[in-house]
C-alpha atoms as a PDB file:
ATOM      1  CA  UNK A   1     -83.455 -36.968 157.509  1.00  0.00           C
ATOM      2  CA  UNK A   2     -86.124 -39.222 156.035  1.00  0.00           C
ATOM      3  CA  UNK A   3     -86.018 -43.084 158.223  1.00  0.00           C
ATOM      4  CA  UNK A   4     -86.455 -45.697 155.800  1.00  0.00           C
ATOM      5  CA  UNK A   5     -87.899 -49.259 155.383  1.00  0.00           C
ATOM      6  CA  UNK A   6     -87.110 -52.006 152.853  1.00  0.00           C
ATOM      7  CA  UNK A   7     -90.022 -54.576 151.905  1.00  0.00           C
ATOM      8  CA  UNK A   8     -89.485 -57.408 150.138  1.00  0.00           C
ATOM      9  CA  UNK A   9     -92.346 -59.519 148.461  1.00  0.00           C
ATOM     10  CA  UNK A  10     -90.683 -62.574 146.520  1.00  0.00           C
ATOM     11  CA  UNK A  11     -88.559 -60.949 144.464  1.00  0.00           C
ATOM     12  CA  UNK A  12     -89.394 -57.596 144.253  1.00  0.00           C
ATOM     13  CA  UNK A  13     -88.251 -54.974 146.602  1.00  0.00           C
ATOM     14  CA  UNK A  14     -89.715 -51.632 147.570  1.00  0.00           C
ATOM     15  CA  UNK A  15     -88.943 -49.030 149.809  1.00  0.00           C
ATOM     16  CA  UNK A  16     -91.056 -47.327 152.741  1.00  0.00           C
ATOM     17  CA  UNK A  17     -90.568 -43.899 154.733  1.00  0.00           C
ATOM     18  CA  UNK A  18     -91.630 -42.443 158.041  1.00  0.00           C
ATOM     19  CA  UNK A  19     -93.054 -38.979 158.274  1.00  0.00           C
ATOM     20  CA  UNK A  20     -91.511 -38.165 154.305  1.00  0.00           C
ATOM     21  CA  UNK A  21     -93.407 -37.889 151.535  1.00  0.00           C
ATOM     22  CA  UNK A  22     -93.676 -34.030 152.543  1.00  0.00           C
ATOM     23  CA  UNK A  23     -90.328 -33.238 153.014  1.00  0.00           C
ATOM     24  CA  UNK A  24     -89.619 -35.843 150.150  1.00  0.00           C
ATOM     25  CA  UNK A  25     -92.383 -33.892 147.520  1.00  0.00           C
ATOM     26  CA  UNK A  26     -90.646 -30.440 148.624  1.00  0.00           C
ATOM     27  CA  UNK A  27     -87.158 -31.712 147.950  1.00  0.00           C
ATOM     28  CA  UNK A  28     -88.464 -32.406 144.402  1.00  0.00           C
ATOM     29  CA  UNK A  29     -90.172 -29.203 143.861  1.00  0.00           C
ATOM     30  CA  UNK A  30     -86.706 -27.729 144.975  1.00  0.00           C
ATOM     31  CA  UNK A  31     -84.718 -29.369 142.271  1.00  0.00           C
ATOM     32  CA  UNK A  32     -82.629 -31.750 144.541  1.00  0.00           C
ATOM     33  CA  UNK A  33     -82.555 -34.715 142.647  1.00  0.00           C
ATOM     34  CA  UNK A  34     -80.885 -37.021 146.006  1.00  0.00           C
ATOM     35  CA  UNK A  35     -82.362 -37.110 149.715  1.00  0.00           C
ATOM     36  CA  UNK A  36     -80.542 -37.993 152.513  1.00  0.00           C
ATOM     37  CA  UNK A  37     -82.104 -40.928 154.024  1.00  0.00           C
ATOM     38  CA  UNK A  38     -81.193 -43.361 157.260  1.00  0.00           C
ATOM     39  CA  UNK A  39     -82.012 -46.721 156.707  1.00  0.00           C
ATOM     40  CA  UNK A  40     -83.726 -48.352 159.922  1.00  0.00           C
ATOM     41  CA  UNK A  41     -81.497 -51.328 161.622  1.00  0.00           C
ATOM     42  CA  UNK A  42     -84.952 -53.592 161.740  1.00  0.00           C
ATOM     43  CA  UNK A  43     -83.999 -55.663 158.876  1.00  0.00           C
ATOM     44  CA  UNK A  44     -86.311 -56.278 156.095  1.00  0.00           C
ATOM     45  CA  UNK A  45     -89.640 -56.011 155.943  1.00  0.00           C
ATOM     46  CA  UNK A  46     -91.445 -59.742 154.734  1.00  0.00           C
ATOM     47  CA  UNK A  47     -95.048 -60.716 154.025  1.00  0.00           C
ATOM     48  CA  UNK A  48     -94.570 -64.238 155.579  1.00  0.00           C
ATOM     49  CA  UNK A  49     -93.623 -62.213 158.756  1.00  0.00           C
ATOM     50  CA  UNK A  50     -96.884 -60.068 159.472  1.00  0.00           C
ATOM     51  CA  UNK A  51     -97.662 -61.822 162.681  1.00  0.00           C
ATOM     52  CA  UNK A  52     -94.365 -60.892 164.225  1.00  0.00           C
ATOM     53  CA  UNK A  53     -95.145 -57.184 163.201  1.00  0.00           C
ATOM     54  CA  UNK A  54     -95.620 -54.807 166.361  1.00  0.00           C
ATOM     55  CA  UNK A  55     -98.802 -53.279 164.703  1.00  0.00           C
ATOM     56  CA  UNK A  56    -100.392 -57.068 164.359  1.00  0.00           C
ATOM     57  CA  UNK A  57     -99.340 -58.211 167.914  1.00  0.00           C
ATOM     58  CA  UNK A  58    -100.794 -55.586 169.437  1.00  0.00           C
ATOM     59  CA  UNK A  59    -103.957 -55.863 167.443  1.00  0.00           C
ATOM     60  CA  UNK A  60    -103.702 -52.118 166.125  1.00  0.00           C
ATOM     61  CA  UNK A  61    -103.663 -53.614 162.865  1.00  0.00           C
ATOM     62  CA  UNK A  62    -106.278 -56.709 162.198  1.00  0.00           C
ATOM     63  CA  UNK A  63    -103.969 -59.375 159.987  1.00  0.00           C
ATOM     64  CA  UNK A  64    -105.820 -59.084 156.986  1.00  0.00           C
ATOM     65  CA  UNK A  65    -105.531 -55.332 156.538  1.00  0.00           C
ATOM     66  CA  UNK A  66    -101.839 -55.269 157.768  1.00  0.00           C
ATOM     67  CA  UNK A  67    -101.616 -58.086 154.417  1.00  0.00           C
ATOM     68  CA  UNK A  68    -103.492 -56.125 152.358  1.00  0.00           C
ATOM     69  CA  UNK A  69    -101.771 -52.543 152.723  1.00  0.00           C
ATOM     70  CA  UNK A  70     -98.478 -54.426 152.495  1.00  0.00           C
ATOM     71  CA  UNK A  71     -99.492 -56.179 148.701  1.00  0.00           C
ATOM     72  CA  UNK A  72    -100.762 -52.011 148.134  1.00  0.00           C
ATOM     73  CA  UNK A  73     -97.054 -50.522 148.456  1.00  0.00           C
ATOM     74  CA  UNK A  74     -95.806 -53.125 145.596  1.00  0.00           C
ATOM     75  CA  UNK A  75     -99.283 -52.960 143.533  1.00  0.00           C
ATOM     76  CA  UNK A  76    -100.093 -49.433 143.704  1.00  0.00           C
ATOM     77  CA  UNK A  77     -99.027 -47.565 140.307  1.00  0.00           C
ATOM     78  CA  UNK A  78     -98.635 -43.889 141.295  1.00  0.00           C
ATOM     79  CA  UNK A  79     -98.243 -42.782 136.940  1.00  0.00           C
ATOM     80  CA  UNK A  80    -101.629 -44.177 136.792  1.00  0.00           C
ATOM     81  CA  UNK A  81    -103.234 -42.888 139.646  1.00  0.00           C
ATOM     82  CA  UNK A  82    -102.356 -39.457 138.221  1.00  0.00           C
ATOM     83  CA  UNK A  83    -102.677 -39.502 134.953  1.00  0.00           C
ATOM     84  CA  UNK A  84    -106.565 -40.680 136.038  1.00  0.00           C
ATOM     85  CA  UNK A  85    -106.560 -37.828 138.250  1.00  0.00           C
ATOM     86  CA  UNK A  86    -105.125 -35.521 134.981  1.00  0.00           C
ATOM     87  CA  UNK A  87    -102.106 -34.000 137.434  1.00  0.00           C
ATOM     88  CA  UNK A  88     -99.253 -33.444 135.646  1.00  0.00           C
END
C-alpha cells in the first residue's frame, strides 16, 4: 500500500508518495496498470504553508530548500529527463 500526499501550487495539483516509487516502478514493469494507494488524512500540502511543515519547524529542512524541492515536484519533467538520459 503506497501512502500518498496531495500538493497544491496555485492551481495545479500534484501528487507525492512515501517509500513508492519502487514498488510503484515494479507494478509497472508487471503490467498492472492501477496501484492501490491510501491517501494521508494531513490535508493538502501548500507552498504558503512551509513554515508550519514538521521538517521546517524542526530545522531538518532550512526554508529555502524545503521551497525549492517543493517548486521541483511541479517543475520537474520526468519525459525530458529521460529522453536526455536516452532511456526508453
Amino acid at each position: 500500500m503506497l501512502f500518498v500526499w496531495m500538493l497544491r501550487r496555485g492551481h495545479e495539483v500534484r501528487f507525492a508518495n512515501r517509500g513508492g516509487p519502487h514498488r510503484m516502478a515494479a507494478m509497472d514493469a508487471l503490467g498492472s496498470r492501477t496501484i492501490p494507494a491510501r491517501f494521508q488524512q494531513l490535508g493538502i500540502f501548500k507552498l504558503e504553508d512551509v513554515n508550519y511543515r514538521p521538517q521546517v519547524r524542526k530545522k531538518t529542512w532550512v526554508r529555502s530548500k524545503a521551497i525549492r524541492y517543493f517548486n521541483h515536484i511541479f517543475d520537474f519533467n520526468v519525459r525530458d529527463w529521460a529522453q536526455e538520459r536516452k532511456f526508453r
